[in-house]
C-alpha atoms as a PDB file:
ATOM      1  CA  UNK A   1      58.826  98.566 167.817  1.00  0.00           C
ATOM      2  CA  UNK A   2      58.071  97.544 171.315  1.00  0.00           C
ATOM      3  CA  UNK A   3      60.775  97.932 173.937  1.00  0.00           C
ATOM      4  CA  UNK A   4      60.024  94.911 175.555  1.00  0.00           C
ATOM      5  CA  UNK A   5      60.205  92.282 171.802  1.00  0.00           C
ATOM      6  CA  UNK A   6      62.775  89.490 172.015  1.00  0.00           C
ATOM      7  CA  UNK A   7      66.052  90.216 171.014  1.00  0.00           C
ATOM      8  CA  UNK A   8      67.002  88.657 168.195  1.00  0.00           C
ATOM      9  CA  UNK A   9      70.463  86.662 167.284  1.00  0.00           C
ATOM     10  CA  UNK A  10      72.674  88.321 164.911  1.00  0.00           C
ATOM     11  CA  UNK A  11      75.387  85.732 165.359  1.00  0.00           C
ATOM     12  CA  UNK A  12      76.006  81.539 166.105  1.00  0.00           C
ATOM     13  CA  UNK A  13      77.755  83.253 168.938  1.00  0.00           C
ATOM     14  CA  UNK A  14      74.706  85.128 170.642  1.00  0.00           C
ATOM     15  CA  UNK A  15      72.850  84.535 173.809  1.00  0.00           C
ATOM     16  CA  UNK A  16      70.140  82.816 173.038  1.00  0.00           C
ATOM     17  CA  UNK A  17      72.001  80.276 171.087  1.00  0.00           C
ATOM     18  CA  UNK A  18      74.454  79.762 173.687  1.00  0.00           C
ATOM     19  CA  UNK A  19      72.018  79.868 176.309  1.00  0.00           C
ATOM     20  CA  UNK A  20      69.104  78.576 174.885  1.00  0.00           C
ATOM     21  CA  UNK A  21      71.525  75.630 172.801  1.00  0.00           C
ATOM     22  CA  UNK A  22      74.665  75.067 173.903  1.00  0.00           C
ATOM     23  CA  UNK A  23      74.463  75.218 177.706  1.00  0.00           C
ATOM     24  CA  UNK A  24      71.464  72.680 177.765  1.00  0.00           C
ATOM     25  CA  UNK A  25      72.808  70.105 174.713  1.00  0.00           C
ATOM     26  CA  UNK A  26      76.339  70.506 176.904  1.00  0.00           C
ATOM     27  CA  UNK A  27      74.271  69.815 180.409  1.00  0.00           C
ATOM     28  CA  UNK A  28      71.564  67.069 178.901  1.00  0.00           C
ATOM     29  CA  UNK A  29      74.672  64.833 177.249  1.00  0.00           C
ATOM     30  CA  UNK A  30      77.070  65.464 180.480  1.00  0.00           C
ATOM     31  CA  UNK A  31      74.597  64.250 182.380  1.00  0.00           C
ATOM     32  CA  UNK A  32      73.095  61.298 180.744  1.00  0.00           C
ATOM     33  CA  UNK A  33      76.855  60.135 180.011  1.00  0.00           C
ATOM     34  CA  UNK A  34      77.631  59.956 183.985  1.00  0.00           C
ATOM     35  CA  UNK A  35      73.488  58.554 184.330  1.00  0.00           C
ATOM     36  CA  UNK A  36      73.458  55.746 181.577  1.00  0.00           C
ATOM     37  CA  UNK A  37      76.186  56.061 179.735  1.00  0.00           C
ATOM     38  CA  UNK A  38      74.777  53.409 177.242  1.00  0.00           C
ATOM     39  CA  UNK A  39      72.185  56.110 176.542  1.00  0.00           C
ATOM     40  CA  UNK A  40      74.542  59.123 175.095  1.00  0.00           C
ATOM     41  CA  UNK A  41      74.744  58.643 171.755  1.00  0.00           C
ATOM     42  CA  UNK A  42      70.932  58.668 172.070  1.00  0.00           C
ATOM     43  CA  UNK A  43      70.992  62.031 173.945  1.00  0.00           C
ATOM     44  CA  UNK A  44      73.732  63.687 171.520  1.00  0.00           C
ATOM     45  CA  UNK A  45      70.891  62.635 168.321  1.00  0.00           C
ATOM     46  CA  UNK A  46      68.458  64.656 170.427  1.00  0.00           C
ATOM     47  CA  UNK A  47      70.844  67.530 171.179  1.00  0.00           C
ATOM     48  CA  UNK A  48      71.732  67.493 167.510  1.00  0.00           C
ATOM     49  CA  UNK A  49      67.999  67.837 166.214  1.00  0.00           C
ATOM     50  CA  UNK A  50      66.704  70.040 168.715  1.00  0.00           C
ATOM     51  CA  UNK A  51      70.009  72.075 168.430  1.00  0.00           C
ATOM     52  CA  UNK A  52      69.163  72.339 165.076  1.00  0.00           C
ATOM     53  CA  UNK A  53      65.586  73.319 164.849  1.00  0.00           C
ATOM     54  CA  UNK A  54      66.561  75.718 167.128  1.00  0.00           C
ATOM     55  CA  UNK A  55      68.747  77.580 164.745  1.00  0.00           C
ATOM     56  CA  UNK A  56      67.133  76.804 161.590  1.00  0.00           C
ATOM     57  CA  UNK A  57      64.385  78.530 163.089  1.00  0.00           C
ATOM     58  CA  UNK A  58      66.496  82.029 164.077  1.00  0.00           C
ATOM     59  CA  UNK A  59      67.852  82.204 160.747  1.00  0.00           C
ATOM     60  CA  UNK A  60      66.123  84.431 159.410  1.00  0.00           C
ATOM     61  CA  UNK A  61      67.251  86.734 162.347  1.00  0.00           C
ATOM     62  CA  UNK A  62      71.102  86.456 161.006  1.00  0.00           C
ATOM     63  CA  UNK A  63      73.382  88.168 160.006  1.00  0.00           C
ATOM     64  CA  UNK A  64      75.164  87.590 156.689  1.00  0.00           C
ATOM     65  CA  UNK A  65      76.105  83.436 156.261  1.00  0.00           C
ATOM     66  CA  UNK A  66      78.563  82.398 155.252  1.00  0.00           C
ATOM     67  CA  UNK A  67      78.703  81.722 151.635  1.00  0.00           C
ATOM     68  CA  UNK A  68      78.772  78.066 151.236  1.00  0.00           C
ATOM     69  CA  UNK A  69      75.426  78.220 153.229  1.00  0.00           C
ATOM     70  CA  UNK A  70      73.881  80.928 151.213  1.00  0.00           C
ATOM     71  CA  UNK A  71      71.093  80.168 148.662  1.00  0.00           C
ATOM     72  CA  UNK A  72      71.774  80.834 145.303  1.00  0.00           C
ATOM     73  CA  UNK A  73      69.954  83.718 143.098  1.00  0.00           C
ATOM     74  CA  UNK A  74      67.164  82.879 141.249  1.00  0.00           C
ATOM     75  CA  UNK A  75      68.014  85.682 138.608  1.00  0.00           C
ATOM     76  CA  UNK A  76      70.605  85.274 136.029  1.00  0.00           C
ATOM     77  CA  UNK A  77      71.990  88.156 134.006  1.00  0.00           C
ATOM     78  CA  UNK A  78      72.651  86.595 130.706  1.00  0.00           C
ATOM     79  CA  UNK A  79      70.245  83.668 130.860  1.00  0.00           C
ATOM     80  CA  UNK A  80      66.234  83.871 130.321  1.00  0.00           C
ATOM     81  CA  UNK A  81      65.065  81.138 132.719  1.00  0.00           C
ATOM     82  CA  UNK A  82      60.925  80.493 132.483  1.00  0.00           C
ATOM     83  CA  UNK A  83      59.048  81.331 136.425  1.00  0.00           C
ATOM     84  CA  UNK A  84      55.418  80.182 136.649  1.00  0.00           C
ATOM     85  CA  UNK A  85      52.340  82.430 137.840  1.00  0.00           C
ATOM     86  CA  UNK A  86      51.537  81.224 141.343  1.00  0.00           C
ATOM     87  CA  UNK A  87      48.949  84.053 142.322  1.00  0.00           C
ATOM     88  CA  UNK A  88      47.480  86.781 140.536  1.00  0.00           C
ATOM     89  CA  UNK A  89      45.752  89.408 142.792  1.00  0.00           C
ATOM     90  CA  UNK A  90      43.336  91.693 140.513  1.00  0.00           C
ATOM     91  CA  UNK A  91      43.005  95.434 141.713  1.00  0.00           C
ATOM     92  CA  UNK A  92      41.051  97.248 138.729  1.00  0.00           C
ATOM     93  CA  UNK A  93      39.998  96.067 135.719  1.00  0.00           C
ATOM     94  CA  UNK A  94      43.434  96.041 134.161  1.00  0.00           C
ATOM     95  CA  UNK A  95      45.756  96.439 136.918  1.00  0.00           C
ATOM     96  CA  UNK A  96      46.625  93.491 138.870  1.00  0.00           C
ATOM     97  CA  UNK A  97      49.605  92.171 140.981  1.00  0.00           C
ATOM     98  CA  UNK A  98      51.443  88.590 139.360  1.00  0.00           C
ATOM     99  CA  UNK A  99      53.075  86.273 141.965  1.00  0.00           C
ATOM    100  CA  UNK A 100      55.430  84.135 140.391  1.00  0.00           C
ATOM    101  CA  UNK A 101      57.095  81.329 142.306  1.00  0.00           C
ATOM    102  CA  UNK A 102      61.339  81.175 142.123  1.00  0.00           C
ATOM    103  CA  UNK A 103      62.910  77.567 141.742  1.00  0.00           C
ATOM    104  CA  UNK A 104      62.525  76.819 145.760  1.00  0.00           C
ATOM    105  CA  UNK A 105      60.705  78.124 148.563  1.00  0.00           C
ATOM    106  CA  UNK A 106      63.940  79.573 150.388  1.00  0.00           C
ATOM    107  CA  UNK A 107      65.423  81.011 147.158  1.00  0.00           C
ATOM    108  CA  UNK A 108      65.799  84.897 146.679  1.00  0.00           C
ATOM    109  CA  UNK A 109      65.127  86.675 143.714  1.00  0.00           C
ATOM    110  CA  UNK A 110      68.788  88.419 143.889  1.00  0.00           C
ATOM    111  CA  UNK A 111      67.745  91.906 142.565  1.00  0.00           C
ATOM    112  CA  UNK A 112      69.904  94.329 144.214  1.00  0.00           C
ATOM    113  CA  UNK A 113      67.523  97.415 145.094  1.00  0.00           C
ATOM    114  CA  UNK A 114      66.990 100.252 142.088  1.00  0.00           C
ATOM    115  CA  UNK A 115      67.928  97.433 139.679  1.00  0.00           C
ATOM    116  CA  UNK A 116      65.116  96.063 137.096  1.00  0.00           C
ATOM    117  CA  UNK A 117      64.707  92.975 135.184  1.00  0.00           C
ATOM    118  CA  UNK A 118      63.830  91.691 131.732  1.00  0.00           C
ATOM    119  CA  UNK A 119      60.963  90.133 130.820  1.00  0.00           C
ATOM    120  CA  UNK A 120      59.950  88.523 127.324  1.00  0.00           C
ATOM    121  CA  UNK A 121      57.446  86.870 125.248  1.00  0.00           C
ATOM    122  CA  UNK A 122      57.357  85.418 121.979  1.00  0.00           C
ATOM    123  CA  UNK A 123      54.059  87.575 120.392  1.00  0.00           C
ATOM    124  CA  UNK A 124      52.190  87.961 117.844  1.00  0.00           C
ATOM    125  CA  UNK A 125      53.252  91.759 116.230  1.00  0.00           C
ATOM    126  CA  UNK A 126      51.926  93.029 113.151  1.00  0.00           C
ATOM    127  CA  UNK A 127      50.986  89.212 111.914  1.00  0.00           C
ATOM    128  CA  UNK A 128      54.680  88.210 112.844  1.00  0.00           C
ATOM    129  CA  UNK A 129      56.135  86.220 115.797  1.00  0.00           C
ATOM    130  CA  UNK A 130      58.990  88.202 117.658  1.00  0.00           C
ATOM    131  CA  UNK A 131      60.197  87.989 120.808  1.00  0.00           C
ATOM    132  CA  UNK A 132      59.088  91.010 122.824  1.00  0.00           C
ATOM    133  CA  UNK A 133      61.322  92.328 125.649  1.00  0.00           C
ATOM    134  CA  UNK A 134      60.390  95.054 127.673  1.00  0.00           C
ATOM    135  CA  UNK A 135      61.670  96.007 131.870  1.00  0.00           C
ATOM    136  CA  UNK A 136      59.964  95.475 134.804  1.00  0.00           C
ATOM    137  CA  UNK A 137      60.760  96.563 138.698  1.00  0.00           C
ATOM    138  CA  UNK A 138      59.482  93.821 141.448  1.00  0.00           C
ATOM    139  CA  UNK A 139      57.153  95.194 143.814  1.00  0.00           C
ATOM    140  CA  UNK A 140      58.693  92.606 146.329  1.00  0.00           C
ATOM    141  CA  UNK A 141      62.239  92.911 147.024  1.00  0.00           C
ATOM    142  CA  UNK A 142      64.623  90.030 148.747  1.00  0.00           C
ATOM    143  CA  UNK A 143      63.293  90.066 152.047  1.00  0.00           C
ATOM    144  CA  UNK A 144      60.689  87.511 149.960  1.00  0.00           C
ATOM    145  CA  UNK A 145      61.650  84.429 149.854  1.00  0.00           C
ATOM    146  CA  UNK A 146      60.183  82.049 147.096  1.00  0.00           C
ATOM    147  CA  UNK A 147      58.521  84.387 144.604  1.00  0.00           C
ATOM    148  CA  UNK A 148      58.445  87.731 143.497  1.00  0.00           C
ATOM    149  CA  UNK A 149      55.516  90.035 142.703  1.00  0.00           C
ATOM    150  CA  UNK A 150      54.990  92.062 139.770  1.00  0.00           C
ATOM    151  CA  UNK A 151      52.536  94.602 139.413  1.00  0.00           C
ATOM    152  CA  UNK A 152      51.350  95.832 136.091  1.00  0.00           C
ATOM    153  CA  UNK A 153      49.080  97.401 134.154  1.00  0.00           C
ATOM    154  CA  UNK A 154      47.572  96.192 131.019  1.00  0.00           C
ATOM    155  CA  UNK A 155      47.157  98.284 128.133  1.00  0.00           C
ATOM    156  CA  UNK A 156      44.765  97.213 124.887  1.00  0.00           C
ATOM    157  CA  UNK A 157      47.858  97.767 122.821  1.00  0.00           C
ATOM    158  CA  UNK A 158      50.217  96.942 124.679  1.00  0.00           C
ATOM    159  CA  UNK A 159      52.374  93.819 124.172  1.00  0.00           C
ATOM    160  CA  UNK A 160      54.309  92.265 127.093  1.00  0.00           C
ATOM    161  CA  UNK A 161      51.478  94.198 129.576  1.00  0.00           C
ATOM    162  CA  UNK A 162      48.557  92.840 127.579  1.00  0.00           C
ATOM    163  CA  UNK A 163      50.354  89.279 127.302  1.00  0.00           C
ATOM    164  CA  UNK A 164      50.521  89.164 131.289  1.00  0.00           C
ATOM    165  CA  UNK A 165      46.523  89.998 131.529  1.00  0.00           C
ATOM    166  CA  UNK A 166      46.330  86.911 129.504  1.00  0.00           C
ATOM    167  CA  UNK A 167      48.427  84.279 132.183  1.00  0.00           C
ATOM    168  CA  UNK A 168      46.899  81.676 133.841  1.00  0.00           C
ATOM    169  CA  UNK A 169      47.707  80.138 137.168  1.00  0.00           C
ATOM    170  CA  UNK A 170      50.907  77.500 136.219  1.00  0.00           C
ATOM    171  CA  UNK A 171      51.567  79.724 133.372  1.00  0.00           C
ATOM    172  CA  UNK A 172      55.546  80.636 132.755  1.00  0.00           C
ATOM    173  CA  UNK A 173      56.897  84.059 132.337  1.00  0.00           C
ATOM    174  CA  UNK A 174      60.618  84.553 130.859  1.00  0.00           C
ATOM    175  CA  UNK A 175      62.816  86.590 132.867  1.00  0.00           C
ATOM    176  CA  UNK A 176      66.319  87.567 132.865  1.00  0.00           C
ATOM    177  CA  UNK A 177      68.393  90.098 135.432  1.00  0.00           C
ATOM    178  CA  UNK A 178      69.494  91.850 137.079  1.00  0.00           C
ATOM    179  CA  UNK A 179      70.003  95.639 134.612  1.00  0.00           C
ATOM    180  CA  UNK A 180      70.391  98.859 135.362  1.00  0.00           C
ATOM    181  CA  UNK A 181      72.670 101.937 136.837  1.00  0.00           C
ATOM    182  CA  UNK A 182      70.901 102.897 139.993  1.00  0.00           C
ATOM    183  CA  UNK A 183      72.126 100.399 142.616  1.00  0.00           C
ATOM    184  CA  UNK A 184      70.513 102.011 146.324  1.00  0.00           C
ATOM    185  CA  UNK A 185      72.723 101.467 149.432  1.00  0.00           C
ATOM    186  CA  UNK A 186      72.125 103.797 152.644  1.00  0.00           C
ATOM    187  CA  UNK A 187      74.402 107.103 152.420  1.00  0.00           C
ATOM    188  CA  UNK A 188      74.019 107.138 148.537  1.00  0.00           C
ATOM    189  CA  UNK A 189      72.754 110.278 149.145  1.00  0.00           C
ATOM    190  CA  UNK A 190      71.172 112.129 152.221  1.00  0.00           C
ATOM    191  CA  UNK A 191      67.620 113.714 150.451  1.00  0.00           C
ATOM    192  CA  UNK A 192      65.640 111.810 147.546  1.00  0.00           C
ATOM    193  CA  UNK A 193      63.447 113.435 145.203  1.00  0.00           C
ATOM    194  CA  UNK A 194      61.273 111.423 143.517  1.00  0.00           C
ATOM    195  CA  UNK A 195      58.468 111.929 140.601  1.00  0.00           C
ATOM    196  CA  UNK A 196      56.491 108.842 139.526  1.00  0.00           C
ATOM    197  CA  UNK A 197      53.508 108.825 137.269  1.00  0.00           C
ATOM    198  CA  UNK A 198      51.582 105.595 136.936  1.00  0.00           C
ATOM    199  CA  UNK A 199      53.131 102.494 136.844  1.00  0.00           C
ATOM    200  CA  UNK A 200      56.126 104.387 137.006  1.00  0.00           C
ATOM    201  CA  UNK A 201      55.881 104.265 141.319  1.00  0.00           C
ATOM    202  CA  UNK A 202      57.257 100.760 141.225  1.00  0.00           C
ATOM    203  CA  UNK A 203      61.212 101.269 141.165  1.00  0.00           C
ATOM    204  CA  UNK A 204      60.288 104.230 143.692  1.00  0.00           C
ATOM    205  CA  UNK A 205      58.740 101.860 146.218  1.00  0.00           C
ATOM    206  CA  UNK A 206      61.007  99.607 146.131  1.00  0.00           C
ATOM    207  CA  UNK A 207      63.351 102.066 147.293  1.00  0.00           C
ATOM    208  CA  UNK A 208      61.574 103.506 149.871  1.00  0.00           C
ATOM    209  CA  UNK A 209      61.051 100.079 151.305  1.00  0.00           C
ATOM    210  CA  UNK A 210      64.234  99.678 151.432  1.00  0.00           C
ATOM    211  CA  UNK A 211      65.193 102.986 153.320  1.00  0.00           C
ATOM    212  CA  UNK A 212      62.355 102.408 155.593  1.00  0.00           C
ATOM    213  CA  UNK A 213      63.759  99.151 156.716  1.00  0.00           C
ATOM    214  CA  UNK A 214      66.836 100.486 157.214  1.00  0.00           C
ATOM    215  CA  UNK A 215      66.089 102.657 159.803  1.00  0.00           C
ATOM    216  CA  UNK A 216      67.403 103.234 162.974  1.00  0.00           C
ATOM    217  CA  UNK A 217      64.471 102.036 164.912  1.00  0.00           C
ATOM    218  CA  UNK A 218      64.667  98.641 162.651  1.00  0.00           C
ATOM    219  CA  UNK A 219      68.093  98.395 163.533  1.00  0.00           C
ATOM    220  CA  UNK A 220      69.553 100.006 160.491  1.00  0.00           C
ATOM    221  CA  UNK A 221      71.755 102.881 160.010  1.00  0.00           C
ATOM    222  CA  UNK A 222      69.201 104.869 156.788  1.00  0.00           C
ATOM    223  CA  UNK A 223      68.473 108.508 157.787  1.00  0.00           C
ATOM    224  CA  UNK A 224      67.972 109.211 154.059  1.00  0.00           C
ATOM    225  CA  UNK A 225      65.009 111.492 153.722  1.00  0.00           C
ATOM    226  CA  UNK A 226      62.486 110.858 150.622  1.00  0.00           C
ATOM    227  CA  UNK A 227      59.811 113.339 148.668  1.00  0.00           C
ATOM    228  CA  UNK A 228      57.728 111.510 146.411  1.00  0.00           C
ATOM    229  CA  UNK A 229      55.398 113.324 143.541  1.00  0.00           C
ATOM    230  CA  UNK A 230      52.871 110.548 142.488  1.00  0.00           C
ATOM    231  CA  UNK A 231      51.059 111.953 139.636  1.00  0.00           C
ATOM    232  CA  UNK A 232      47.912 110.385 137.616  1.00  0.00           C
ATOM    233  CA  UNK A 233      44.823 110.676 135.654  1.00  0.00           C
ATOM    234  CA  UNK A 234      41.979 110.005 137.879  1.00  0.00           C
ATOM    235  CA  UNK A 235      41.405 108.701 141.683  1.00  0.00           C
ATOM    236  CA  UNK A 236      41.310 104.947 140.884  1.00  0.00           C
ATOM    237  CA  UNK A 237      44.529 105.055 139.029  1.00  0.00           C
ATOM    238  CA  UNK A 238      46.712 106.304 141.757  1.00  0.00           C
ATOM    239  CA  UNK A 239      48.479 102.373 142.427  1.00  0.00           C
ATOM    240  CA  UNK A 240      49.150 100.906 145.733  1.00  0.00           C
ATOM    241  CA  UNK A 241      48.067 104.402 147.414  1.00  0.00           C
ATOM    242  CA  UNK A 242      46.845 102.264 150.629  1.00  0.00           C
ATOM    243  CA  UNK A 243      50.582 100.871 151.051  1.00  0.00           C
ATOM    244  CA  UNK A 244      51.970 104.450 150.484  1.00  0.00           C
ATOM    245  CA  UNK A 245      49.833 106.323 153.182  1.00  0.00           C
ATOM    246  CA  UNK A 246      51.027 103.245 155.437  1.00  0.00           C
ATOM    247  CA  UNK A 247      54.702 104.144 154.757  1.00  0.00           C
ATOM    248  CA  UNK A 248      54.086 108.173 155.119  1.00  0.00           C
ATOM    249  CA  UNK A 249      52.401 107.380 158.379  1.00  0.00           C
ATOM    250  CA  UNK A 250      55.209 105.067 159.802  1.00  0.00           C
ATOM    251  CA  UNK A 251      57.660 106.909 158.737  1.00  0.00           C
ATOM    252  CA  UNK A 252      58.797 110.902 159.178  1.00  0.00           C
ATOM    253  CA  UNK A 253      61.142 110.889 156.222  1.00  0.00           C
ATOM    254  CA  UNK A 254      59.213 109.795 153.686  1.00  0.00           C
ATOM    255  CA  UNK A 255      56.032 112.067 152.466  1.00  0.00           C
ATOM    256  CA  UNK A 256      54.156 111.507 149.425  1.00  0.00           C
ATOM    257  CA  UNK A 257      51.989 114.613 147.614  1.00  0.00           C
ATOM    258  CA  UNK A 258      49.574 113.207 144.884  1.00  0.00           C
ATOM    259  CA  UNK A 259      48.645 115.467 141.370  1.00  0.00           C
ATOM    260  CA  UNK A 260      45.548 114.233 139.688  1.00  0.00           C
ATOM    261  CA  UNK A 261      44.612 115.456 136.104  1.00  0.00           C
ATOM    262  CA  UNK A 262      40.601 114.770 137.195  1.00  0.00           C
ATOM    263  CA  UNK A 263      40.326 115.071 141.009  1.00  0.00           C
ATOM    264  CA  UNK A 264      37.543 114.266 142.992  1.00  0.00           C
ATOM    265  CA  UNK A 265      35.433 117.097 144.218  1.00  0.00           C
ATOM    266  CA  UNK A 266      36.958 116.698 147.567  1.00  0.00           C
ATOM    267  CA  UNK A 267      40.496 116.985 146.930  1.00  0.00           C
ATOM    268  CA  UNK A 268      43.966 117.894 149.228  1.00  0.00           C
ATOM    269  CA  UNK A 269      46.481 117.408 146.345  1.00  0.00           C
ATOM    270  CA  UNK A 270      47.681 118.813 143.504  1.00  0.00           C
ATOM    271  CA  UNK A 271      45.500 119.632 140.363  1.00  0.00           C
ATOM    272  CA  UNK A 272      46.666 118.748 136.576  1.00  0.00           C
ATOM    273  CA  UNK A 273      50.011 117.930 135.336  1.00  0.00           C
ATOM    274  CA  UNK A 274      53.373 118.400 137.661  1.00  0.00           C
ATOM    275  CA  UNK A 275      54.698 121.731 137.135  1.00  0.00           C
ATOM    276  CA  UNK A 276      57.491 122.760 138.284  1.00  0.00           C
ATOM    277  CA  UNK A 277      56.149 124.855 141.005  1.00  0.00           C
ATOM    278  CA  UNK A 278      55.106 121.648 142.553  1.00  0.00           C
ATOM    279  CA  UNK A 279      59.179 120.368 141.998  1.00  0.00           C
ATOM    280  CA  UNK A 280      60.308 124.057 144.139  1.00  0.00           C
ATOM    281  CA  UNK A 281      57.473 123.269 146.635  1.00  0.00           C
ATOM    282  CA  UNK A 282      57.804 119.537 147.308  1.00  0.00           C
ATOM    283  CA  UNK A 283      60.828 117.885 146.266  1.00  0.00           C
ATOM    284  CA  UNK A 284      64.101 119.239 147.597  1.00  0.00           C
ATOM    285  CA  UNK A 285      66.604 121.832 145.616  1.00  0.00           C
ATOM    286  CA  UNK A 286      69.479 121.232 143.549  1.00  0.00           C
ATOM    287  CA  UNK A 287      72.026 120.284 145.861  1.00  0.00           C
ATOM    288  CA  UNK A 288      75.473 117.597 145.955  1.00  0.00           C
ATOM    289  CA  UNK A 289      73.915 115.226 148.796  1.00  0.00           C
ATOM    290  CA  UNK A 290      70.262 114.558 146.539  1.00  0.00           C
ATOM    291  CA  UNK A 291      69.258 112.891 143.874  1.00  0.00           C
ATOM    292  CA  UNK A 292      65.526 113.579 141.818  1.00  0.00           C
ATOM    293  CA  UNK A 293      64.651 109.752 140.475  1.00  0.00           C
ATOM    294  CA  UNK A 294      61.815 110.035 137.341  1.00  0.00           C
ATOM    295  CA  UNK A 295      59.756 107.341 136.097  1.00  0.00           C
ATOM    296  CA  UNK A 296      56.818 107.346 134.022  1.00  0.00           C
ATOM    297  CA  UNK A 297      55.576 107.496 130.937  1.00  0.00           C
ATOM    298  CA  UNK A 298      57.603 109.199 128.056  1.00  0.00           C
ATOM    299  CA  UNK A 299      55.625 112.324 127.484  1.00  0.00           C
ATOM    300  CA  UNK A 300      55.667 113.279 131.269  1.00  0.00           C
ATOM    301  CA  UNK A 301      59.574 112.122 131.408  1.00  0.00           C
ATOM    302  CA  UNK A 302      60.622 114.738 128.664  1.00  0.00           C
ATOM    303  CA  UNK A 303      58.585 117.417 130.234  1.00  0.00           C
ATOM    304  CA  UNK A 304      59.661 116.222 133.911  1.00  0.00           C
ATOM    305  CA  UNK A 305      63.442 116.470 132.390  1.00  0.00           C
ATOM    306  CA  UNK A 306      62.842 119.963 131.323  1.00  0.00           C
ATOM    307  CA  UNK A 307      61.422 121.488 134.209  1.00  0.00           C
ATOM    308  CA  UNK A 308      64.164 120.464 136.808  1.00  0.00           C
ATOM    309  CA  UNK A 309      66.291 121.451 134.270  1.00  0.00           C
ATOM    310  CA  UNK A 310      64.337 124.833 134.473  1.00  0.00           C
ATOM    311  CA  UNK A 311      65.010 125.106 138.005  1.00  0.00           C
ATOM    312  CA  UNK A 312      68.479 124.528 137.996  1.00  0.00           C
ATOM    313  CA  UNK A 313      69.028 120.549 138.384  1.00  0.00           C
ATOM    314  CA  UNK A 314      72.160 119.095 136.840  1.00  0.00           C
ATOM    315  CA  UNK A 315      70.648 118.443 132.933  1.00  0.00           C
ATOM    316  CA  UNK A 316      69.648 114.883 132.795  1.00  0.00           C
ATOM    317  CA  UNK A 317      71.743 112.818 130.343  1.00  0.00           C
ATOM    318  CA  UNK A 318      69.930 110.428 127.986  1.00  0.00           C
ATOM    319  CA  UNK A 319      70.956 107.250 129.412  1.00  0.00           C
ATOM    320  CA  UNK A 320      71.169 107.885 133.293  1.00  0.00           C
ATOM    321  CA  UNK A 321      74.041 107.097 134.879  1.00  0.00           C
ATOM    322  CA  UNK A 322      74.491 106.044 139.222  1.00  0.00           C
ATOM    323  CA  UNK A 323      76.072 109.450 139.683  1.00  0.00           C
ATOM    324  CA  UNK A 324      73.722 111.557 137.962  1.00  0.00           C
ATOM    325  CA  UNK A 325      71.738 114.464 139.695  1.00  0.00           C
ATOM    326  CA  UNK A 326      69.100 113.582 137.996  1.00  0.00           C
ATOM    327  CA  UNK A 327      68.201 109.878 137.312  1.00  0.00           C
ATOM    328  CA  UNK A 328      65.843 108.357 135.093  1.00  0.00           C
ATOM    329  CA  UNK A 329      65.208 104.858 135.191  1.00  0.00           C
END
């Protein structure tokens, strides 16, 4: 970030509101009142607007509000409320990224970060209609205001994934959060491990968003340090690789190794399934300040959980839990 950027206000008390604010509305209404004093409840309207505008436009910049001005969450835990498709951005034939828009433009999404949601659809299964649940991690994150992005990959026998390749713009999708254990806040833990296959990089990036954000050089206090094994079949599967080289490049602590089951012929990364060679060489050791986070799909999960297990990780328990060594979402 350049040296020389505005600061920003973190307060109704900072300089640039009180110099760029309340100085000149105090200045333009003293002075008008001893001018034309007919002519100041005209000059406190204008102070009032441009007053205002002024702040409504820093608020983003803000620190925490307080409540009675925050927006409300879009999400609700025990309710299933309907969002419609706004945008969907194709990437592959069945892998595409679904915008969906929240109730108004300024609304959050209110998923806390390593938390999933809920989504359902009433389907056609085996000649029977059943409502169809299955979880989903946002791509986007609260930092987004108005809509949340999901990306997923549909599979020809699939249900809720093959349902979504089906949604049309103005479309609804049924929804219902926030779930889960893992909750992230910076100092959870000082070293990340993290082995994603597939789909399975979502709740991963939304984490290492997060910790990248948080930064000291974005103003945060994150020094947490992050490993990531992203593991697929071929080239064109590996998802949202453009966004991860980004991060890797921005950021010194976070690195990302990919493992390809059919490589191309010129190829830096690793070759076949994740072994847990790859686990000792990449991702750090068993230790109290780390955590290893797994998602994928089941197959790789069971043999993920028994090779750190091999190596001497804490043995995974079958529903994770926040303090686990080894989480699996």
């Amino acid at each position: 970030m350049s040296q020389t950027q505005q600061s920003k206000a973190t307060s109704f008390l900072s300089p640039q509101f009180i110099n760029g604010v309340y100085i000149p509305s105090g200045l333009l209404i003293l002075g008008v009142g001893i001018v034309r004093f007919e002519w100041l409840p005209f000059a406190i309207a204008v102070s009032l607007v441009l007053g205002a505008w002024k702040i409504y436009s820093a608020a983003p910049e803000l620190g925490p509000m307080p409540e009675k001005m925050m927006v409300a969450n879009a999400l609700k835990p025990d309710v299933f409320q309907d969002f419609p498709l706004k945008e969907k951005t194709i990437l592959s034939h069945n892998v595409a990224i679904y915008r969906f828009s929240l109730q108004t433009p300024t609304q959050i999404l209110g998923l806390p970060i390593g938390q999933h949601m809920s989504v359902a659809a009433t389907l056609d299964v085996n000649s029977e209609s059943k409502e169809v649940v299955r979880s989903y991690t946002p791509i986007s994150s609260d930092e987004n205001l108005g809509y949340f992005d999901l990306l997923i990959k549909s599979y020809p026998q699939g249900n809720i994934s093959k349902h979504m390749g089906t949604l049309k713009i103005g479309d609804t999708l049924k929804v219902r959060g926030p779930k889960g254990a893992m909750v992230y806040a910076p100092g959870l833990v000082k070293r990340f491990g993290m082995i994603a296959g597939g789909t399975g990089i979502t709740p991963m990036l939304q984490i290492i968003r997060a910790i990248v954000r948080g930064r000291p050089r974005n103003g945060g206090d994150d020094t947490t340090k992050v490993d990531l094994i992203f593991a697929n079949v071929n080239y064109e599967d590996i998802l949202l690789k453009e966004d991860l080289d980004a991060l890797a490049k921005e950021d010194p602590g976070f690195r990302v190794y990919y493992v390809l089951n059919n490589p191309p012929e010129i190829w830096d990364g690793g070759v076949g399934f994740c072994t847990p060679d790859m686990i000792k060489a990449k991702l750090p050791p068993p230790s109290h300040d780390m955590k290893l986070l797994l998602c994928g799909p089941p197959p790789m999960i069971s043999a993920m959980k028994k090779a750190t297990d091999s190596l001497g990780y804490e043995k995974p328990r079958p529903v994770s839990k926040l303090g686990d060594q080894v989480f699996c979402f």
